[in-house]
N, C-alpha and C. Protein backbone atom coordinates (compact mmCIF):
# COMPACT_ATOMS: atom_id res chain seq x y z
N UNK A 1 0.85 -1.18 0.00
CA UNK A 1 0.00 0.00 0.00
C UNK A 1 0.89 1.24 0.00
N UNK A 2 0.24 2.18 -0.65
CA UNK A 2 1.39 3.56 -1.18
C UNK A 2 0.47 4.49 -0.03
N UNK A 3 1.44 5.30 0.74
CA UNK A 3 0.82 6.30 1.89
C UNK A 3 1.76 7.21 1.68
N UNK A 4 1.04 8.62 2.10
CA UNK A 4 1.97 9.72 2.21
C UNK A 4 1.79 10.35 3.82
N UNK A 5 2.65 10.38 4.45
CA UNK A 5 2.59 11.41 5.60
C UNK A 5 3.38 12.59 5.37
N UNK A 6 2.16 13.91 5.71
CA UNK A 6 2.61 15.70 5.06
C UNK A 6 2.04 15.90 6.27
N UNK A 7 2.06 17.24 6.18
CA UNK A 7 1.70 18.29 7.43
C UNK A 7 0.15 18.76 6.91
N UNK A 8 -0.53 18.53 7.54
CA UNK A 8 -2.19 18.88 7.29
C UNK A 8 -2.04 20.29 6.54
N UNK A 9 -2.95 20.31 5.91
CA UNK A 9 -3.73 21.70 5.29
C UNK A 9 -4.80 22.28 5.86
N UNK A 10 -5.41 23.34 5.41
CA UNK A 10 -6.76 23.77 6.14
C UNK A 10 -7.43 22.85 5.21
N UNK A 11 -7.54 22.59 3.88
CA UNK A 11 -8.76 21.68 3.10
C UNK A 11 -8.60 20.55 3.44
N UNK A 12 -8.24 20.03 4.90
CA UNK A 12 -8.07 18.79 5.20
C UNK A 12 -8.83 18.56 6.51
N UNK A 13 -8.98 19.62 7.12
CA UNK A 13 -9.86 20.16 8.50
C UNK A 13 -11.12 18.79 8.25
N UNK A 14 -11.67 18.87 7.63
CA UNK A 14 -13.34 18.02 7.00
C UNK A 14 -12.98 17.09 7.39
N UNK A 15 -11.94 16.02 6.64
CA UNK A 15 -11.11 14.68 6.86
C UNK A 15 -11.03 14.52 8.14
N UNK A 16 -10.39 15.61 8.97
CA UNK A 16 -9.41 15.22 10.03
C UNK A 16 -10.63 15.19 11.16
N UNK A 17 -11.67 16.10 11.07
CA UNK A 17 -12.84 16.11 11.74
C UNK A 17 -13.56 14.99 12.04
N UNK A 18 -13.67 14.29 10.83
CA UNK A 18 -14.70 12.92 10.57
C UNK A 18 -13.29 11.57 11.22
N UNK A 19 -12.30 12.07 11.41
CA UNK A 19 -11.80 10.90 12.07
C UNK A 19 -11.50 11.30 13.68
N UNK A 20 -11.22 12.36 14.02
CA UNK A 20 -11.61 13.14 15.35
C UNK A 20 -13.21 12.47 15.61
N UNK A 21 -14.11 12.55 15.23
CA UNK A 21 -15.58 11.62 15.53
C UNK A 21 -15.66 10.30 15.48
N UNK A 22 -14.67 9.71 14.34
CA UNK A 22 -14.55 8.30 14.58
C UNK A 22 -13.96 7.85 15.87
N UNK A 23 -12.70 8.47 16.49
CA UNK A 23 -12.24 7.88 17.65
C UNK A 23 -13.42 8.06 18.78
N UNK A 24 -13.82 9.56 19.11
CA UNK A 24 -14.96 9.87 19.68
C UNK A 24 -15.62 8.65 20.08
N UNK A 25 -15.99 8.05 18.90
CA UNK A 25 -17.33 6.94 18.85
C UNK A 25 -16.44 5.78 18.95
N UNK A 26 -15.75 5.56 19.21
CA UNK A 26 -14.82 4.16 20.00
C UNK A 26 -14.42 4.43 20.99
N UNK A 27 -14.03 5.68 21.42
CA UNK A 27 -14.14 5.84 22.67
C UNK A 27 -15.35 5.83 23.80
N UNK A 28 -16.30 5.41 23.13
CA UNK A 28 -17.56 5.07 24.05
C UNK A 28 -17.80 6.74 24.11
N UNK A 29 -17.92 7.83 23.47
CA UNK A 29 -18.35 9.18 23.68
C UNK A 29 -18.13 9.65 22.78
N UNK A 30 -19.58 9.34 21.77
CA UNK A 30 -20.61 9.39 20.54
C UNK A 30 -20.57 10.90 20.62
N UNK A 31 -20.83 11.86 21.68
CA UNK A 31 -21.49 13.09 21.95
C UNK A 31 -20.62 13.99 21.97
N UNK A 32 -19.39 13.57 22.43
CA UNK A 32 -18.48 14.47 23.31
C UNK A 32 -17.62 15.63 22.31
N UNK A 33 -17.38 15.49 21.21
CA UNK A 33 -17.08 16.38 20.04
C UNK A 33 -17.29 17.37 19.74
N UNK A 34 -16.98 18.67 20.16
CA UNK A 34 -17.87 20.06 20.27
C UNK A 34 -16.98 20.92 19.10
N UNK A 35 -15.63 20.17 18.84
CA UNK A 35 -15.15 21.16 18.09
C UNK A 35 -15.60 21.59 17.02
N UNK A 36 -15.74 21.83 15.92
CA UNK A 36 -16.15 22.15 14.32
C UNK A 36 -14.84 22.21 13.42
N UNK A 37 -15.08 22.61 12.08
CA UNK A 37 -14.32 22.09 11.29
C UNK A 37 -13.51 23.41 11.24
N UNK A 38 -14.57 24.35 11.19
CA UNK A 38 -13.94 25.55 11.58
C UNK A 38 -13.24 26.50 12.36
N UNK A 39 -13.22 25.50 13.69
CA UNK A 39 -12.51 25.87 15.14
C UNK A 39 -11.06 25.11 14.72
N UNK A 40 -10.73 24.02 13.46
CA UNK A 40 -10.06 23.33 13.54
C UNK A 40 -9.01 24.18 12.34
N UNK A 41 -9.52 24.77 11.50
CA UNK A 41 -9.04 25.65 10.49
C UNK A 41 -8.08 26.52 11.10
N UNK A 42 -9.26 27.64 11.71
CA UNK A 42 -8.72 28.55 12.72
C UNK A 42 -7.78 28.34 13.92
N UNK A 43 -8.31 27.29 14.43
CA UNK A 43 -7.26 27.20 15.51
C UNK A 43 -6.00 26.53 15.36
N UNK A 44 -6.06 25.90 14.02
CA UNK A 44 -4.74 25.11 13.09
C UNK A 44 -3.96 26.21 12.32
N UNK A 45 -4.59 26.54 11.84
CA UNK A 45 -3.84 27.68 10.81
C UNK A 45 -3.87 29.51 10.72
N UNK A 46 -4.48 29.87 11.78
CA UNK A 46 -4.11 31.31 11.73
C UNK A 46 -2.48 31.96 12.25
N UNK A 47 -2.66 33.20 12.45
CA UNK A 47 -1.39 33.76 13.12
C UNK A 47 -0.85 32.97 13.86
N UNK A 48 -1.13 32.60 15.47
CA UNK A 48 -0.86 31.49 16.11
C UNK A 48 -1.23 30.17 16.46
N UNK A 49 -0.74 29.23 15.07
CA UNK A 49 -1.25 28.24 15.36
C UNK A 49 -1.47 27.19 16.95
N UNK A 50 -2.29 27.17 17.20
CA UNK A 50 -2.48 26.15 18.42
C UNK A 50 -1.90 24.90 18.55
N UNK A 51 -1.72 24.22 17.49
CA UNK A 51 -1.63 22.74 17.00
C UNK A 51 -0.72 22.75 15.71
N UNK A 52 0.04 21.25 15.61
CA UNK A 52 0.46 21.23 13.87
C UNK A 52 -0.38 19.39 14.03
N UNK A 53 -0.59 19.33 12.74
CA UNK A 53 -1.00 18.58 12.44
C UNK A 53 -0.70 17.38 11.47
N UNK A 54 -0.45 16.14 11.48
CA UNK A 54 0.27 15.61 10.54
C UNK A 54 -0.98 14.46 9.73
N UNK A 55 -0.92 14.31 8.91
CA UNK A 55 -1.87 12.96 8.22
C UNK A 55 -1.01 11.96 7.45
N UNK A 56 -1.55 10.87 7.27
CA UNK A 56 -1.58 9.88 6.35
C UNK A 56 -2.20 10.26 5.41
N UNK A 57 -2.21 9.99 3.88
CA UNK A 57 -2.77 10.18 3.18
C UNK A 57 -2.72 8.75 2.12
N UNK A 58 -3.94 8.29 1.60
CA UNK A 58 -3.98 7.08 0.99
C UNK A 58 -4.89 7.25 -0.12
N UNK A 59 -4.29 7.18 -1.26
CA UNK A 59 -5.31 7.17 -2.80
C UNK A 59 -6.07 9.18 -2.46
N UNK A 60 -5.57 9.95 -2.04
CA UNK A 60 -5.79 10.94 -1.97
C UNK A 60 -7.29 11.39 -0.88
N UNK A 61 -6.84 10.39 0.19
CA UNK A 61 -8.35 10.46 1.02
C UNK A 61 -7.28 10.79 2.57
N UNK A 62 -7.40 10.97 3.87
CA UNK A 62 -7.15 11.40 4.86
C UNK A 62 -7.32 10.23 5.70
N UNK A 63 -6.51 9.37 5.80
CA UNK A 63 -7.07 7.78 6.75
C UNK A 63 -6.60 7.49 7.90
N UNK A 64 -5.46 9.15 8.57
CA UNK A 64 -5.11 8.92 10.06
C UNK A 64 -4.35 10.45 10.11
N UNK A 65 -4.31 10.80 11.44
CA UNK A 65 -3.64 11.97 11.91
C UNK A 65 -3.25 12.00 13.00
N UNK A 66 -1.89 12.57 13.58
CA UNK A 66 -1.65 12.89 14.69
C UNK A 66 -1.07 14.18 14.90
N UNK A 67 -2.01 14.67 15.56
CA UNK A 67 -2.17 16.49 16.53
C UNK A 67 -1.66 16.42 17.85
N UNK A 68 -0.53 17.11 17.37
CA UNK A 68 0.58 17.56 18.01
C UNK A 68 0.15 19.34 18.99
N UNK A 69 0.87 19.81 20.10
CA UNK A 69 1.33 21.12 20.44
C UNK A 69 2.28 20.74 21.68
N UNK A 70 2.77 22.39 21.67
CA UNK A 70 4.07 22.43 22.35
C UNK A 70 3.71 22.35 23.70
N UNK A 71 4.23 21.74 25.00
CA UNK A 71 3.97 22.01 26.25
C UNK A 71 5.51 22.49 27.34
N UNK A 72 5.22 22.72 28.37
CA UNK A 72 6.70 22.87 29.33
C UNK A 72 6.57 22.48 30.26
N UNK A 73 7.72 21.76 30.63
CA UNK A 73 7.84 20.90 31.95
C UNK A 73 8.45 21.53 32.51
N UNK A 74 8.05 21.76 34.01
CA UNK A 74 9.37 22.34 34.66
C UNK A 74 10.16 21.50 35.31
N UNK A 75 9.99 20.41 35.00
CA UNK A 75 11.25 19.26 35.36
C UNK A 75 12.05 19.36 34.16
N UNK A 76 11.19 19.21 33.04
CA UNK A 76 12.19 18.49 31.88
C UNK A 76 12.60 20.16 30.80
N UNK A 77 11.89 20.98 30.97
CA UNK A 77 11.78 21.78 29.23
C UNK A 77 11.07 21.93 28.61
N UNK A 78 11.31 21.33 27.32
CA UNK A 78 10.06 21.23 26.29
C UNK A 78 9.48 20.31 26.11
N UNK A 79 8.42 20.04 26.27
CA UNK A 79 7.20 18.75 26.16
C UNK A 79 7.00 19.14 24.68
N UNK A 80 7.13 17.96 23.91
CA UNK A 80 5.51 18.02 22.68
C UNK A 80 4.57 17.06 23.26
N UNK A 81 3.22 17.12 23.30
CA UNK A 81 2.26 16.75 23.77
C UNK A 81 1.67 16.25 21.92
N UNK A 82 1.42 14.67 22.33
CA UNK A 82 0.46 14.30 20.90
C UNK A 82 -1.24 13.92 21.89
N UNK A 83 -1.72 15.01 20.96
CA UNK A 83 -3.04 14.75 21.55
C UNK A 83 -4.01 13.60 21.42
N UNK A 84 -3.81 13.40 19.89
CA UNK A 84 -4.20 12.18 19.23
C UNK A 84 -3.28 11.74 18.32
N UNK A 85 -3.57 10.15 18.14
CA UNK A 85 -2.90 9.67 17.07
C UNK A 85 -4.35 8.45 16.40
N UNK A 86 -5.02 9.08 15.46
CA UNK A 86 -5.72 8.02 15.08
C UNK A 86 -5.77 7.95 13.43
N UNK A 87 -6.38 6.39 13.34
CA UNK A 87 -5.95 5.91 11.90
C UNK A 87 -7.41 5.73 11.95
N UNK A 88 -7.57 5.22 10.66
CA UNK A 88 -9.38 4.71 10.70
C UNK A 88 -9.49 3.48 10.55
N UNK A 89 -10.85 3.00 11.33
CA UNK A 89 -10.89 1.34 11.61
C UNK A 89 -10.35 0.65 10.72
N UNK A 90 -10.95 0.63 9.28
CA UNK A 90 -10.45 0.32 8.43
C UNK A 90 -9.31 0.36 7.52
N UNK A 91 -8.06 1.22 8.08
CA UNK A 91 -6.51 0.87 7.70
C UNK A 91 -6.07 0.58 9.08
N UNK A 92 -6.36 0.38 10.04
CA UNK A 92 -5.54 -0.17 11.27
C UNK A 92 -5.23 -1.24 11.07
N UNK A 93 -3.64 -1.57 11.51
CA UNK A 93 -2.39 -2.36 10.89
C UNK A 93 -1.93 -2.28 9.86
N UNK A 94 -2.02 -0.92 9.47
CA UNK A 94 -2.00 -0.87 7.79
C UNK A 94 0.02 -0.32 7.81
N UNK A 95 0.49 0.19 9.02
CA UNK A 95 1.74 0.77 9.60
C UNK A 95 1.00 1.83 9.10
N UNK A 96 0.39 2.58 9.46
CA UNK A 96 0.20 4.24 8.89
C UNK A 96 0.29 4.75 10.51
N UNK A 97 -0.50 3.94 11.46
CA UNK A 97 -0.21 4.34 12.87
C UNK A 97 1.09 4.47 13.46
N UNK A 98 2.64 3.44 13.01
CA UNK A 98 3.76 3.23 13.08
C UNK A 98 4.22 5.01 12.09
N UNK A 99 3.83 4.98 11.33
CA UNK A 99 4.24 6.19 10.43
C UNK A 99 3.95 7.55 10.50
N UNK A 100 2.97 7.50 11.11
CA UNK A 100 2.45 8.94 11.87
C UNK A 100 3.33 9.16 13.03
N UNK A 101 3.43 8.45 14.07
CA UNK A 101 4.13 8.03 15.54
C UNK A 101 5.70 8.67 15.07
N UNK A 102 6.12 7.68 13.75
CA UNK A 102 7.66 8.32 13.27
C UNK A 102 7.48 9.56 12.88
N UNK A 103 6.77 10.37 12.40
CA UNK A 103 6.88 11.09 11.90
C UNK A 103 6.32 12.81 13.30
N UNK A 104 5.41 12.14 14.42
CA UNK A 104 5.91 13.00 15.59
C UNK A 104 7.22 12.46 16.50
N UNK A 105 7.57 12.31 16.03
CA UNK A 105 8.62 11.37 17.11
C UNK A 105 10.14 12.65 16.40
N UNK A 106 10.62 12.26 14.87
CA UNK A 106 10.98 13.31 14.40
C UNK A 106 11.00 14.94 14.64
N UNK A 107 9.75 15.24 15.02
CA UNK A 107 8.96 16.12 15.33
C UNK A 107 9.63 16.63 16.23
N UNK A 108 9.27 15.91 17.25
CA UNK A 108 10.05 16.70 18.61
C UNK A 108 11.40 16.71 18.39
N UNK A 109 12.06 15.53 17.75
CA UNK A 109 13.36 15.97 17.98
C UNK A 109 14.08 16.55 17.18
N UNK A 110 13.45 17.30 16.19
CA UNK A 110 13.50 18.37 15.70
C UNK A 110 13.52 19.99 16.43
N UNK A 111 12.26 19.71 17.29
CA UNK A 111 11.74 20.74 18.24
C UNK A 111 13.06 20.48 19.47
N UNK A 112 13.75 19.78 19.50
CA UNK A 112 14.94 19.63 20.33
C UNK A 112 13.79 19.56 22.20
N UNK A 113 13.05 18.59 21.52
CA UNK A 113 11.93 18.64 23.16
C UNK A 113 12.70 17.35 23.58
N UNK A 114 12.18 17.52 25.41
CA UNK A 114 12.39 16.56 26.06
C UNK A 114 11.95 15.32 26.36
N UNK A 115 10.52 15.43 25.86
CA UNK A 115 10.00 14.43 26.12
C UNK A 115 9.08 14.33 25.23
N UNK A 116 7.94 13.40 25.21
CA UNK A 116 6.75 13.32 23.97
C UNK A 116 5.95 12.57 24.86
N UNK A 117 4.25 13.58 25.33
CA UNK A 117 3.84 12.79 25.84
C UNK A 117 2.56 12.30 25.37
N UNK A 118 2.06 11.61 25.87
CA UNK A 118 0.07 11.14 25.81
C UNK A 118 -0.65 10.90 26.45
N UNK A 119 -1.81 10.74 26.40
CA UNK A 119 -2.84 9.45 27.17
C UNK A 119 -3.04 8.65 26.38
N UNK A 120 -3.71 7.32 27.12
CA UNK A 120 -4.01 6.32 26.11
C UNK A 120 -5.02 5.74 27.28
N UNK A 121 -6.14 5.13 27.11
CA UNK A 121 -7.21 4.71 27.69
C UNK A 121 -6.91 3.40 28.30
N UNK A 122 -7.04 3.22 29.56
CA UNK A 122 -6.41 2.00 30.69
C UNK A 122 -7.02 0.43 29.76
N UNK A 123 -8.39 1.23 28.83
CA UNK A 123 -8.43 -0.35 28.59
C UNK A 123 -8.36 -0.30 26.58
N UNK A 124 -7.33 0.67 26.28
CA UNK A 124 -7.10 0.33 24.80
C UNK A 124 -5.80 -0.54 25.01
N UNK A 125 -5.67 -1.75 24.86
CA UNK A 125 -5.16 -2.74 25.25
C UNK A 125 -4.57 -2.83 24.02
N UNK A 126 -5.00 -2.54 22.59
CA UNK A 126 -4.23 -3.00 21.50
C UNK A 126 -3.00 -1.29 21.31
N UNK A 127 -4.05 -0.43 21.33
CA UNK A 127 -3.08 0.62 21.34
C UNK A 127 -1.55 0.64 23.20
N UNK A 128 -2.55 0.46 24.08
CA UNK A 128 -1.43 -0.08 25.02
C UNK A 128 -0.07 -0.78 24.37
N UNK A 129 -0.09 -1.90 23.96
CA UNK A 129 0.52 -2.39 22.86
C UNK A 129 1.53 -2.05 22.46
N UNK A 130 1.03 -1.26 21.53
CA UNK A 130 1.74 -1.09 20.23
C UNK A 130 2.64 0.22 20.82
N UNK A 131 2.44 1.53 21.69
CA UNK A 131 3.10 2.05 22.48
C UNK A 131 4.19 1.76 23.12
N UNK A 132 4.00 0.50 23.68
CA UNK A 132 5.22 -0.37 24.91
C UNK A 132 6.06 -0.88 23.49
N UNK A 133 5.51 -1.25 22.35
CA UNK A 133 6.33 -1.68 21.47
C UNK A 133 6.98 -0.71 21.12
N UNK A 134 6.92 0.38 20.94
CA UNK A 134 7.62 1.47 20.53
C UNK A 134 8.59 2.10 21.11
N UNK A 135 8.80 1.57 22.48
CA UNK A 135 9.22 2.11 23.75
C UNK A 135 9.37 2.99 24.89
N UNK A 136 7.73 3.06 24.24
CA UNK A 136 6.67 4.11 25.31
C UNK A 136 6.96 3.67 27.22
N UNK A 137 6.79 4.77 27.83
CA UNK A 137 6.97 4.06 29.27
C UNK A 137 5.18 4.41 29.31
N UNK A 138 4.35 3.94 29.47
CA UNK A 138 2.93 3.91 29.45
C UNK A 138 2.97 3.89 31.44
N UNK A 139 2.51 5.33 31.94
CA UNK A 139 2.72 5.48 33.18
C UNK A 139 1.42 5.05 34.05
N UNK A 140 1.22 4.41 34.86
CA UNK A 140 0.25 3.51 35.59
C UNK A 140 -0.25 4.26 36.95
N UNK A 141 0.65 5.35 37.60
CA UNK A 141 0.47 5.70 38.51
C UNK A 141 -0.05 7.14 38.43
N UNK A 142 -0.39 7.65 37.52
CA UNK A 142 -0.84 9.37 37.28
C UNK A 142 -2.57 9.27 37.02
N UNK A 143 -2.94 9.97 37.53
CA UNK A 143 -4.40 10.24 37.22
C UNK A 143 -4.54 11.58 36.22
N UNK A 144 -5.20 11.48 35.25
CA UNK A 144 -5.60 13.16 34.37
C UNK A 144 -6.56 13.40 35.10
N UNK A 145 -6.23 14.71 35.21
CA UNK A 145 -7.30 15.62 35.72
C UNK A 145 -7.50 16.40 34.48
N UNK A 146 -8.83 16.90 34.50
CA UNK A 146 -9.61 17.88 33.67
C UNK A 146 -10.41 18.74 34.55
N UNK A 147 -10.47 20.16 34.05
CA UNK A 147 -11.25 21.06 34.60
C UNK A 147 -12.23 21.56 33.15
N UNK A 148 -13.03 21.11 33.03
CA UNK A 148 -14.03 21.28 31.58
C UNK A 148 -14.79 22.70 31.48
N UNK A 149 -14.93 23.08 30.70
CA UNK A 149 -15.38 24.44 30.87
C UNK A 149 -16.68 24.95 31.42
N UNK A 150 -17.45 24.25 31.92
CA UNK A 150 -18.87 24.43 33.10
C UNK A 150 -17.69 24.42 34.39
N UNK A 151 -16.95 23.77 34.64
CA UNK A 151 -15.62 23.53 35.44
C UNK A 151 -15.26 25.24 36.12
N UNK A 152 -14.48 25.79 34.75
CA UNK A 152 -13.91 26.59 34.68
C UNK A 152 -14.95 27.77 35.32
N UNK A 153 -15.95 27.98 34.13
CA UNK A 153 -17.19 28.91 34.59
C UNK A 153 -17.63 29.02 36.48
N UNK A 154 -17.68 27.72 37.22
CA UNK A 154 -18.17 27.58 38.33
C UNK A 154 -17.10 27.55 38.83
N UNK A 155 -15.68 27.50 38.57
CA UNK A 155 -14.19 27.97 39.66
C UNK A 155 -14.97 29.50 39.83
N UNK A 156 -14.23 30.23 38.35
CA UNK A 156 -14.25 31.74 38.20
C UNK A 156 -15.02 32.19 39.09
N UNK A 157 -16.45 31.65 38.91
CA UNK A 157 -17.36 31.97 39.99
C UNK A 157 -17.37 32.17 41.54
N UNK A 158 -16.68 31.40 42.23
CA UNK A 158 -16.30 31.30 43.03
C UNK A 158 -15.37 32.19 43.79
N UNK A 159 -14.53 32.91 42.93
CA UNK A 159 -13.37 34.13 42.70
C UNK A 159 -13.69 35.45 43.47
């Protein structure tokens, strides 16, 4: 199979959206997707981009991406943070997931960062996996916290 991994475009936002909803909906949270295609444009490609974005590309269709931004550790420096890395059901094992991964992995150490981090869901067992294969340290003892924006609204409040 012939694949290309490039750096997203804005006419790719649509693509990258409909697979941003596909993970959504394997992640057991059908609903949870608030972004738009247009928050993804904008917040990808204006003055300060938020995010870079990388895809697979197969027969000229969009069949995986991983969204990248910069973070800082004050232990380590520079974090790149991959927010997602997803392929679509239907090319998984295709190595486009292996090829995206190389291609943030590059990334940072390009960005001369310290580390590269993620989440990955306690029970994605195949992506678990393929991480430890890579020579991910997949950390067991950290909890994510989130403060969601009804969150945020009812801190402020509080102020």
């Amino acid at each position: 199979m012939n694949f290309k991994i490039r750096q997203a475009i804005p006419q790719d936002m649509p693509q990258v959206h409909a697979l941003i909803t596909e993970l959504a909906i394997f992640e057991k949270e059908p609903d949870a997707v608030e972004i738009t295609i247009s928050d993804l444009e904008t917040d990808g490609f204006g003055a300060h981009p938020a995010f870079k974005c990388f895809v697979a590309e197969v027969d000229d269709k969009v069949e995986g991406i991983a969204l990248v931004y910069s973070r800082y550790s004050t232990w380590k420096g520079k974090v790149l943070h991959l927010e997602d890395l997803i392929v679509s059901q239907n090319m998984r094992s295709s190595g486009l997931g292996t090829a995206l991964l190389d291609e943030v992995v590059r990334y940072g150490s390009q960005l001369g960062v310290k580390r590269i981090c993620w989440e990955v869901l306690d029970w994605n067992a195949p992506a678990i996996e393929f991480y430890q294969k890579k020579g991910a340290d997949v950390k067991r003892d950290w909890d994510v916290v989130h403060l969601t924006e009804d969150g945020i609204k009812n801190y402020i409040a509080t102020l």
